[in-house]
C-alpha atoms as a PDB file:
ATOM      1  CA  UNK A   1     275.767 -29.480  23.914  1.00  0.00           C
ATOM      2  CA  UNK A   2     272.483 -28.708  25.720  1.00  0.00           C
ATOM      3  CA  UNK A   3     269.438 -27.128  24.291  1.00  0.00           C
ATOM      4  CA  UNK A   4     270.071 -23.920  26.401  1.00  0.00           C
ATOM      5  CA  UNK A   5     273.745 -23.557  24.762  1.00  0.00           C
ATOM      6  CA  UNK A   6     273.128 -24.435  21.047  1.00  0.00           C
ATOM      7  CA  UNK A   7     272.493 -20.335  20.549  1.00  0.00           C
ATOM      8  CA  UNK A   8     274.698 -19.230  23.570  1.00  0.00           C
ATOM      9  CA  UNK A   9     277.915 -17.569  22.154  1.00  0.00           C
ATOM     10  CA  UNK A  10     279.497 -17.772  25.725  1.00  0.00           C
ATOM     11  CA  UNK A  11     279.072 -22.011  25.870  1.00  0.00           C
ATOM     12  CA  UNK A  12     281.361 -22.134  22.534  1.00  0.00           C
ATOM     13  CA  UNK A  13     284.480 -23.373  21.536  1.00  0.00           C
ATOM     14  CA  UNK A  14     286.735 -21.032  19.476  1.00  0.00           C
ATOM     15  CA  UNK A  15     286.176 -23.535  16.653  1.00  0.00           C
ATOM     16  CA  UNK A  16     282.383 -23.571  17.105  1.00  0.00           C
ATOM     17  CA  UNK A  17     282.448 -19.781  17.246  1.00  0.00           C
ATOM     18  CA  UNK A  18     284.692 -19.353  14.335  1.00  0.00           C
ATOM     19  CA  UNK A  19     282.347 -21.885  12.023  1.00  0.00           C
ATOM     20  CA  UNK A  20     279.342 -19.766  13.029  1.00  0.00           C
ATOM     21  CA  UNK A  21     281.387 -16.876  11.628  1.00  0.00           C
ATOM     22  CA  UNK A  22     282.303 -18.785   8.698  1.00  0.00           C
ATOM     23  CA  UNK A  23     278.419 -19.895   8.150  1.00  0.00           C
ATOM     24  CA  UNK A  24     276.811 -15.882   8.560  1.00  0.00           C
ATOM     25  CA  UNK A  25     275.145 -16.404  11.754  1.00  0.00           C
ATOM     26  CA  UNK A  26     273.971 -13.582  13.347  1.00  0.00           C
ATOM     27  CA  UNK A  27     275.162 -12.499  16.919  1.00  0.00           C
ATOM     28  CA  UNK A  28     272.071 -10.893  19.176  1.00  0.00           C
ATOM     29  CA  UNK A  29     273.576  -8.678  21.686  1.00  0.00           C
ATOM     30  CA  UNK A  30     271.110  -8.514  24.747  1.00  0.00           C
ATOM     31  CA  UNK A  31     271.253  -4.753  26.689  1.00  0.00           C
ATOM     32  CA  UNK A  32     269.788  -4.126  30.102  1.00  0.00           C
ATOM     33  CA  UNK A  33     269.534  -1.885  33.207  1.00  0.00           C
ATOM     34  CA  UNK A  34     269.522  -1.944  36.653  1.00  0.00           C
ATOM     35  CA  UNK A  35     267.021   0.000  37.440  1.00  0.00           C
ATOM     36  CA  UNK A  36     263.914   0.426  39.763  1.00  0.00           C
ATOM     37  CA  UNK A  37     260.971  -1.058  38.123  1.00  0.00           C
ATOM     38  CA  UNK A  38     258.289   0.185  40.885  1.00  0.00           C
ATOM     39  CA  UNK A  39     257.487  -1.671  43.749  1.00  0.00           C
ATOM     40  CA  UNK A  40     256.082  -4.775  41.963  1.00  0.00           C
ATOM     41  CA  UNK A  41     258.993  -6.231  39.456  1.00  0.00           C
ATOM     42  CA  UNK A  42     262.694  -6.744  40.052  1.00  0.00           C
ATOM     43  CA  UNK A  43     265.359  -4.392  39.346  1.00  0.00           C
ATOM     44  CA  UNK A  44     267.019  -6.435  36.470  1.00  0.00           C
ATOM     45  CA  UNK A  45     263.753  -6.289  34.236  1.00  0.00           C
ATOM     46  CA  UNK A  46     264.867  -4.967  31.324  1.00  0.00           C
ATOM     47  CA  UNK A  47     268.257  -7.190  31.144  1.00  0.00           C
ATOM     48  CA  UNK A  48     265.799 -10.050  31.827  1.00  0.00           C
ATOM     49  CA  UNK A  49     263.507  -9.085  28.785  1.00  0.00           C
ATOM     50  CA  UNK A  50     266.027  -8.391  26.734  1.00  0.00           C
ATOM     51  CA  UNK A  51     267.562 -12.226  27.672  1.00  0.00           C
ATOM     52  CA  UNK A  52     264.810 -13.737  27.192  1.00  0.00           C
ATOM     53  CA  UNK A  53     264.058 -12.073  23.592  1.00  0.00           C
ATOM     54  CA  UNK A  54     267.338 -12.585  21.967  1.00  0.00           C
ATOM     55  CA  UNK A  55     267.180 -16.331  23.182  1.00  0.00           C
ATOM     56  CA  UNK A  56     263.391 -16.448  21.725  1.00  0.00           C
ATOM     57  CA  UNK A  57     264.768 -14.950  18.520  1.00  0.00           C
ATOM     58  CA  UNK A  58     268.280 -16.991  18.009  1.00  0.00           C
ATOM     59  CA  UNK A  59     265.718 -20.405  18.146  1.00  0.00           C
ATOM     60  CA  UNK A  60     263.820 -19.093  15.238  1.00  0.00           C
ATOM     61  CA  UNK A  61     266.760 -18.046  13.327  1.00  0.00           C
ATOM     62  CA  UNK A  62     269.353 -19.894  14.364  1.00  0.00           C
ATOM     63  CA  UNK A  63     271.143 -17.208  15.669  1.00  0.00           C
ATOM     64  CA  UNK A  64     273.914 -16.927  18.905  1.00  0.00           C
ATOM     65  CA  UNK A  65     273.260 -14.791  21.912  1.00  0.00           C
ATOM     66  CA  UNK A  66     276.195 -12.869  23.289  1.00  0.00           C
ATOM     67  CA  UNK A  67     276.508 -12.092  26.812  1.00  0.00           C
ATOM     68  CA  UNK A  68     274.260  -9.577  27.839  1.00  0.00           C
ATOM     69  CA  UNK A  69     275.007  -5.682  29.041  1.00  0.00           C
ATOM     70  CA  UNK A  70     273.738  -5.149  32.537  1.00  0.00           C
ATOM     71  CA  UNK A  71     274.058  -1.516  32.955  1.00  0.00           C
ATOM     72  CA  UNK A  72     272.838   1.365  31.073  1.00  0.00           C
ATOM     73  CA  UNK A  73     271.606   4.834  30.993  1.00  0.00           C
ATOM     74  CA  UNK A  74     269.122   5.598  33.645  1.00  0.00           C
ATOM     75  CA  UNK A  75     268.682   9.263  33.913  1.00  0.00           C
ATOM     76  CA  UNK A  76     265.126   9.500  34.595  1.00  0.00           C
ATOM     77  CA  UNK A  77     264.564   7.443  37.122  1.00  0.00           C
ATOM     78  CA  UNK A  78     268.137   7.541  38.779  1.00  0.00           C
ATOM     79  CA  UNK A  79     267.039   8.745  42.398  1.00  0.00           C
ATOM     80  CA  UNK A  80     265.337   5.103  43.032  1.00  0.00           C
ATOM     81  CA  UNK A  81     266.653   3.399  45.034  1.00  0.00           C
ATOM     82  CA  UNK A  82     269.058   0.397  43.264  1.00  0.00           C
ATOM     83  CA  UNK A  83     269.320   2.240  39.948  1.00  0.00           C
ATOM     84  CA  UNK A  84     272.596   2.315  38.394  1.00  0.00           C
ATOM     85  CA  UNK A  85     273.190   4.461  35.597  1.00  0.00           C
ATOM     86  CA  UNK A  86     275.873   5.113  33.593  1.00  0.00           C
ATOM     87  CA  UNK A  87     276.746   7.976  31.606  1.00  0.00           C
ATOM     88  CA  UNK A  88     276.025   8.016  27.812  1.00  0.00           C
ATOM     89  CA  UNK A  89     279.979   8.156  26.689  1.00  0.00           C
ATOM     90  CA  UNK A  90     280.485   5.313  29.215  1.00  0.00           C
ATOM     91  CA  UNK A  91     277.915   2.610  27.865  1.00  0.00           C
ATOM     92  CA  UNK A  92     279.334   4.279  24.178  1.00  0.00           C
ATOM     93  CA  UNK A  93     282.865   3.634  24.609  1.00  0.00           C
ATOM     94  CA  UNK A  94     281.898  -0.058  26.397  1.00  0.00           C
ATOM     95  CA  UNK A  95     279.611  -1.130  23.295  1.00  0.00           C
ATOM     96  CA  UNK A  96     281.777  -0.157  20.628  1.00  0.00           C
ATOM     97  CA  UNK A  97     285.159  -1.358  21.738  1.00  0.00           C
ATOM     98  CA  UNK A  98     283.151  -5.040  22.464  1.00  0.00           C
ATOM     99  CA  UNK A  99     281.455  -4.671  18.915  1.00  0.00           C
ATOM    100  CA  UNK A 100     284.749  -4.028  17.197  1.00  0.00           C
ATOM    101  CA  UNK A 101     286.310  -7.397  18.858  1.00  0.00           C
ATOM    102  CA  UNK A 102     283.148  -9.218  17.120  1.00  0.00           C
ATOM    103  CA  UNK A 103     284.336  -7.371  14.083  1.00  0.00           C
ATOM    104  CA  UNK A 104     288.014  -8.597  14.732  1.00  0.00           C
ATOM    105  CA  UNK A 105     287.128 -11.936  15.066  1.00  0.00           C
ATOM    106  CA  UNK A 106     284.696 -12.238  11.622  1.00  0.00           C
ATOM    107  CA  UNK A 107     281.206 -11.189  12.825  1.00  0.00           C
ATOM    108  CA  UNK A 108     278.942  -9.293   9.933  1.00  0.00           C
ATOM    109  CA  UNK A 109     275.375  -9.556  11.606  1.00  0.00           C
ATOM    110  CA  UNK A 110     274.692  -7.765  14.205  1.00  0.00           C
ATOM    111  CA  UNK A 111     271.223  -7.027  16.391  1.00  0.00           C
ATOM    112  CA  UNK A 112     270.938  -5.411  19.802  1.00  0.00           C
ATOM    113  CA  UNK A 113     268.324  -5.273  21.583  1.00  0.00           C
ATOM    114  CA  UNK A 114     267.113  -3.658  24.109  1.00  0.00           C
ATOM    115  CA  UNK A 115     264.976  -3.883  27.163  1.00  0.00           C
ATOM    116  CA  UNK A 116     265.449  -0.258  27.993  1.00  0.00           C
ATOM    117  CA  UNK A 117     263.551   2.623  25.913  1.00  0.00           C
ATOM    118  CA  UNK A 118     265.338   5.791  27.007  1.00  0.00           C
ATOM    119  CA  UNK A 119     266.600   7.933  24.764  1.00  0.00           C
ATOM    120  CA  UNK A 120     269.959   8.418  26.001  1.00  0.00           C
ATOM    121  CA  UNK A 121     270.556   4.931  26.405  1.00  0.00           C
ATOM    122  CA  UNK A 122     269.396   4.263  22.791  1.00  0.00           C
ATOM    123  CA  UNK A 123     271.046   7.101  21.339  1.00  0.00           C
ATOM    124  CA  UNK A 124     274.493   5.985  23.172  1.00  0.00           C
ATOM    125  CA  UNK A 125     274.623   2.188  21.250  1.00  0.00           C
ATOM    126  CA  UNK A 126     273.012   4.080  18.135  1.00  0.00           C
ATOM    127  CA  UNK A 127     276.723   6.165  18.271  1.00  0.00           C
ATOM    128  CA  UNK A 128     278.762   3.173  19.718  1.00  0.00           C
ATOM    129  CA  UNK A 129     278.294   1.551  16.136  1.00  0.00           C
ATOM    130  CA  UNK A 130     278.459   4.427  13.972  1.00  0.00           C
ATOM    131  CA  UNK A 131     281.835   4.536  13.337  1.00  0.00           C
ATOM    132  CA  UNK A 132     282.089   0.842  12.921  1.00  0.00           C
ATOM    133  CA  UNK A 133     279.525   0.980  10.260  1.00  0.00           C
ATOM    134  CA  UNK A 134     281.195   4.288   8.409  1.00  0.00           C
ATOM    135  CA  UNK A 135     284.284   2.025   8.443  1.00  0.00           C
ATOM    136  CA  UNK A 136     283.071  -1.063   6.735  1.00  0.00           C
ATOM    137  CA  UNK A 137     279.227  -0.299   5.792  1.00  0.00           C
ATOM    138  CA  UNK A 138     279.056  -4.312   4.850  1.00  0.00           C
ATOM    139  CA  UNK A 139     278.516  -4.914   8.055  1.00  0.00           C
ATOM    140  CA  UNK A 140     274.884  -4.885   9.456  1.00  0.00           C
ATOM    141  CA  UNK A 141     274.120  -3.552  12.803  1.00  0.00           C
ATOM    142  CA  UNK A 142     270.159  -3.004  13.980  1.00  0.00           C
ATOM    143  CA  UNK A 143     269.555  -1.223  17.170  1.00  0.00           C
ATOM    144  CA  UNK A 144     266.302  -2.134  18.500  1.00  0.00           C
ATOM    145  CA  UNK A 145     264.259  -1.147  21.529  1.00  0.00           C
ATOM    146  CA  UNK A 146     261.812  -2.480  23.555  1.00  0.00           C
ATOM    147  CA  UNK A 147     258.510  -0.701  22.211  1.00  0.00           C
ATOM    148  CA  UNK A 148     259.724  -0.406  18.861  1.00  0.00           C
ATOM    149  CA  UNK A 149     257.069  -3.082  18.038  1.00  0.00           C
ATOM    150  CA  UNK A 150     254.125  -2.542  20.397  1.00  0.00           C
ATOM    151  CA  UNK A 151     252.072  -0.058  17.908  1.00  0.00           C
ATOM    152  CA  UNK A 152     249.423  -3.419  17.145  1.00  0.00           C
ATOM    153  CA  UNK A 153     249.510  -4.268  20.858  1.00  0.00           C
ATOM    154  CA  UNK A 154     248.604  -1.337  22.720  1.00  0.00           C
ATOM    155  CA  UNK A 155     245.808  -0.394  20.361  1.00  0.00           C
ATOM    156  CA  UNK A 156     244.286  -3.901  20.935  1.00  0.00           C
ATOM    157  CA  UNK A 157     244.536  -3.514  24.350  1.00  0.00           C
ATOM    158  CA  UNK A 158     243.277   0.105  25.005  1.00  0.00           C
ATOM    159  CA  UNK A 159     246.933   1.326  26.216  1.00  0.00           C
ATOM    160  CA  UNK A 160     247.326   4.100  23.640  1.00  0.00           C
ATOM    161  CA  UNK A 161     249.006   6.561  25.382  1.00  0.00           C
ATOM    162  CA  UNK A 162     248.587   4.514  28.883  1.00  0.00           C
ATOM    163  CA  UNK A 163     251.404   2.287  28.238  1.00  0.00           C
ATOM    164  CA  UNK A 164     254.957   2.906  30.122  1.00  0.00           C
ATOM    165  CA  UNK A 165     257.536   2.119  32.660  1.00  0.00           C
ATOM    166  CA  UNK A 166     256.641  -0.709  34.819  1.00  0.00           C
ATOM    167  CA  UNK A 167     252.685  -0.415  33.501  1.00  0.00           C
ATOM    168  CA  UNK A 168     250.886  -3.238  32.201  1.00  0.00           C
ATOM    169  CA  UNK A 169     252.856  -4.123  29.038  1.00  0.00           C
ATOM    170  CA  UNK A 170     256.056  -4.427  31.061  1.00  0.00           C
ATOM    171  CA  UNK A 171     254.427  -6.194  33.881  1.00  0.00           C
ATOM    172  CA  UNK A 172     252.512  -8.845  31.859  1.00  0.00           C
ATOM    173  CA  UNK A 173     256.171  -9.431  30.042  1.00  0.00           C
ATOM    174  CA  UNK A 174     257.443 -10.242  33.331  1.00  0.00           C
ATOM    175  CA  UNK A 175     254.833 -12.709  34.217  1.00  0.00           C
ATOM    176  CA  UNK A 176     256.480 -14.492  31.249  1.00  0.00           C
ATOM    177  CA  UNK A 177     260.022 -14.010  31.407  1.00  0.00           C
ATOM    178  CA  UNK A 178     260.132 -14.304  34.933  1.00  0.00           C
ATOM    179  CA  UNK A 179     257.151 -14.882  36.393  1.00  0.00           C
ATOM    180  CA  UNK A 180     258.427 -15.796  40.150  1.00  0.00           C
ATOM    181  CA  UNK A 181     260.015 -12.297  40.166  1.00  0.00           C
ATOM    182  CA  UNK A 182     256.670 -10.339  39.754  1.00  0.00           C
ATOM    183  CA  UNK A 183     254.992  -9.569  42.933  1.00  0.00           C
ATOM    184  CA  UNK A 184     251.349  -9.475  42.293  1.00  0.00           C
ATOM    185  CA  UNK A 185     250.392  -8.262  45.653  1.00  0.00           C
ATOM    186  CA  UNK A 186     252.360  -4.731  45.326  1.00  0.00           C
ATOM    187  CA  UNK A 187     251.448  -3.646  41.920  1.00  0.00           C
ATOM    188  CA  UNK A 188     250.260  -0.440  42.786  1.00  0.00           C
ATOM    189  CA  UNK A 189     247.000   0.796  40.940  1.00  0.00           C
ATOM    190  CA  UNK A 190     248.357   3.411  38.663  1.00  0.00           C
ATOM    191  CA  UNK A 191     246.991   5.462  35.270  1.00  0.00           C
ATOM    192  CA  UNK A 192     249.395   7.243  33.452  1.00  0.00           C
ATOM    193  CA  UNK A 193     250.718   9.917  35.112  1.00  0.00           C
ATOM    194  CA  UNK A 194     251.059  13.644  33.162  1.00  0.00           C
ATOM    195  CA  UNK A 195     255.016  14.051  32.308  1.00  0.00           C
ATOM    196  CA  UNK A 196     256.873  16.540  31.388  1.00  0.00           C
ATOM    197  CA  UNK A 197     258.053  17.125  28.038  1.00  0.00           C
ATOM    198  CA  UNK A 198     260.373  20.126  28.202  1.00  0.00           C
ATOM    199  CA  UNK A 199     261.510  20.790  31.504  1.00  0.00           C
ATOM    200  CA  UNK A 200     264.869  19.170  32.875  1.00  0.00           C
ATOM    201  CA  UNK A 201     264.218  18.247  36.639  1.00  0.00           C
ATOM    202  CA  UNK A 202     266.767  17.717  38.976  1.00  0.00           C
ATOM    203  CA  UNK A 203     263.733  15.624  40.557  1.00  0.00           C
ATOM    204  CA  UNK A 204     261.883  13.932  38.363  1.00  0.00           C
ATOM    205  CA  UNK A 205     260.915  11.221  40.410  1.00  0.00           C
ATOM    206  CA  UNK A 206     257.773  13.410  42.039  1.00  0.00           C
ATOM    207  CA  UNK A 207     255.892  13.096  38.919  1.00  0.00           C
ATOM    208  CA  UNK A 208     255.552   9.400  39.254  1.00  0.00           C
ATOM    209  CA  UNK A 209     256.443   8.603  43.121  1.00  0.00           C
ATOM    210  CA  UNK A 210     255.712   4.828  42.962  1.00  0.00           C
ATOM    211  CA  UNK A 211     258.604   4.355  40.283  1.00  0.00           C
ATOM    212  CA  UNK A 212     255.327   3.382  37.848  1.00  0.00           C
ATOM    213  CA  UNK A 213     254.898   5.612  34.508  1.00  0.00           C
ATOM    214  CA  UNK A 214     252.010   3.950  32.729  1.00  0.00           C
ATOM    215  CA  UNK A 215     248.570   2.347  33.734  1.00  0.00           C
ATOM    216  CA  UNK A 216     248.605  -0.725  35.680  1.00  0.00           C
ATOM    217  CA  UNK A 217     245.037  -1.836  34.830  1.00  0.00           C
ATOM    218  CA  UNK A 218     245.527  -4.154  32.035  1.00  0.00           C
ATOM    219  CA  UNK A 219     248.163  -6.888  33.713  1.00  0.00           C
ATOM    220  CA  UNK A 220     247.392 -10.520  32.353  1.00  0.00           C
ATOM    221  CA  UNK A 221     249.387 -13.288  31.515  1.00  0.00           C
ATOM    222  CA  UNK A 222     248.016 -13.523  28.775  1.00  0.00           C
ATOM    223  CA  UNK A 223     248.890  -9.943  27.600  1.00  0.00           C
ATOM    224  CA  UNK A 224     252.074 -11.118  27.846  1.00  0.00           C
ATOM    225  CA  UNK A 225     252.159 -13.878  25.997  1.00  0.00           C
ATOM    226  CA  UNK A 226     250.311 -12.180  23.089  1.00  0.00           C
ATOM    227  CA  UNK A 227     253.450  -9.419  23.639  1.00  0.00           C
ATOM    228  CA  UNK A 228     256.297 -11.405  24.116  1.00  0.00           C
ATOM    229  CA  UNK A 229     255.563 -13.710  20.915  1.00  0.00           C
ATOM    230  CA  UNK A 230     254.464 -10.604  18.643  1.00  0.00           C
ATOM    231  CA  UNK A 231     257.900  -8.930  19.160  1.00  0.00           C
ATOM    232  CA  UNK A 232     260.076 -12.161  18.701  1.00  0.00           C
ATOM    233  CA  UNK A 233     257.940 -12.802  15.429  1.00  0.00           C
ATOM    234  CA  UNK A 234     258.339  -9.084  14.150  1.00  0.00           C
ATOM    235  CA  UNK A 235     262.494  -9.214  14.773  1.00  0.00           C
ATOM    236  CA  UNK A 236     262.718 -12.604  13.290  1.00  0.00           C
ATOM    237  CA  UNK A 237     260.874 -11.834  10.420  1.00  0.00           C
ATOM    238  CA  UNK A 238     262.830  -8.474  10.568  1.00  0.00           C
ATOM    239  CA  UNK A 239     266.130 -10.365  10.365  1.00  0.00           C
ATOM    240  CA  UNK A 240     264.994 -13.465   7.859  1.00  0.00           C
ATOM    241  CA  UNK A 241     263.808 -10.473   5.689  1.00  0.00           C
ATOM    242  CA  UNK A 242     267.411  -8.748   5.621  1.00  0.00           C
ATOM    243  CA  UNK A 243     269.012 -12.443   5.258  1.00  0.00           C
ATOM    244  CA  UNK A 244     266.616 -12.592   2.331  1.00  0.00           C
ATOM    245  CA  UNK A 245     266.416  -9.201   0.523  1.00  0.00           C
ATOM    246  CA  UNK A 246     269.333  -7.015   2.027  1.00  0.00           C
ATOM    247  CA  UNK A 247     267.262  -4.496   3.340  1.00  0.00           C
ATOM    248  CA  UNK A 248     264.239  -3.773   5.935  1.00  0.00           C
END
């Protein structure tokens, strides 16, 4: 099997799936969008993040990638052009019927991640596994989202409440994951734009008209790196640690 498959549930057998079962393994469960990501990085950012983390992550820990979820909840930034949302009980009812046939068929570990930070969208897995959890609280399920790890980072890089959609974080990421997809010469220059916290716009689009929501001025490869290998090191040393002690 190639290198690329070893931790790729979808290039199994049903007899090398069910031994990975048998042996505890866990299954990472990449979740996406397609969503505008301003004019600078492609629409599928956040599925390719999210791909590129869980295969990072099942290396480490010899864990198996599931095929990822494309589509998710997209409510702020839905007027874009090429966003595709769906509603919360949609991506609910998708994610817990697939979680239940990894239940079915002898899964226990469980992590999905996430390269889209919205609440809804978050919220919606959070209740997808709920139930399944209630049911049979062996079972381990982590829900975990793309900034969930970025406290260190920003600080070090002078993004404290800079940082956002499509800012420099996200766009240094991409120089990573997929570099060839970033186009350097349309990053628009950008500093965090004022949002609203309370109000529920039926446009809310006009508060950041270039599809960006966080400063732009800190974009470097190298940010990236330092990103991309702090938050595969945290959720490996996340999981080893519940592999090891049972708890967080």
């Amino acid at each position: 099997m190639p290198e690329h498959d070893r931790f790729h549930l979808a290039g199994m057998t049903k007899d090398e799936f069910a031994a990975a079962m048998q042996q505890g393994r866990w299954i990472l469960l990449p979740f996406g969008t397609v969503e505008q990501h301003g004019p600078h990085l492609p629409l599928g950012t956040d599925l390719f993040y999210a791909e590129h983390i869980c295969s990072a992550v099942a290396g480490r820990i010899t864990g198996l990638v599931a095929p990822a979820q494309p589509y998710g909840v997209c409510r702020s930034m839905r007027n874009f052009p090429g966003t595709i949302s769906l509603t919360p009980a949609t991506l609910t009812a998708v994610v817990r019927e697939v979680m239940e046939e990894y239940v079915r068929h002898g899964a226990r570990k469980f992590a999905l991640i996430t390269g889209h930070a919205e609440s809804a969208h978050m919220e919606a897995m959070r209740e997808a596994v709920l139930p399944l959890v209630n049911a049979d609280p062996g079972l381990v399920i982590l829900t975990i989202g793309p900034y969930d790890f970025l406290d260190r980072i920003r600080r070090e890089a002078d993004l404290v409440g800079k940082d956002g959609h499509a800012g420099s974080i996200e766009t240094s990421e991409m120089l990573v994951v997929a570099e060839g997809m970033v186009r350097m010469d349309r990053i628009p220059k950008v500093a965090r734009p004022r949002l609203s916290r309370f109000r529920v716009m039926a446009h809310p689009e006009v508060e950041y008209p270039t599809g960006v929501r966080g400063d732009t001025s800190k974009i470097s490869r190298a940010l990236g790196e330092k990103t991309v290998d702090h938050v595969v090191t945290e959720i490996a040393h996340l999981l080893e640690q519940i592999d090891r002690e049972g708890k967080e």
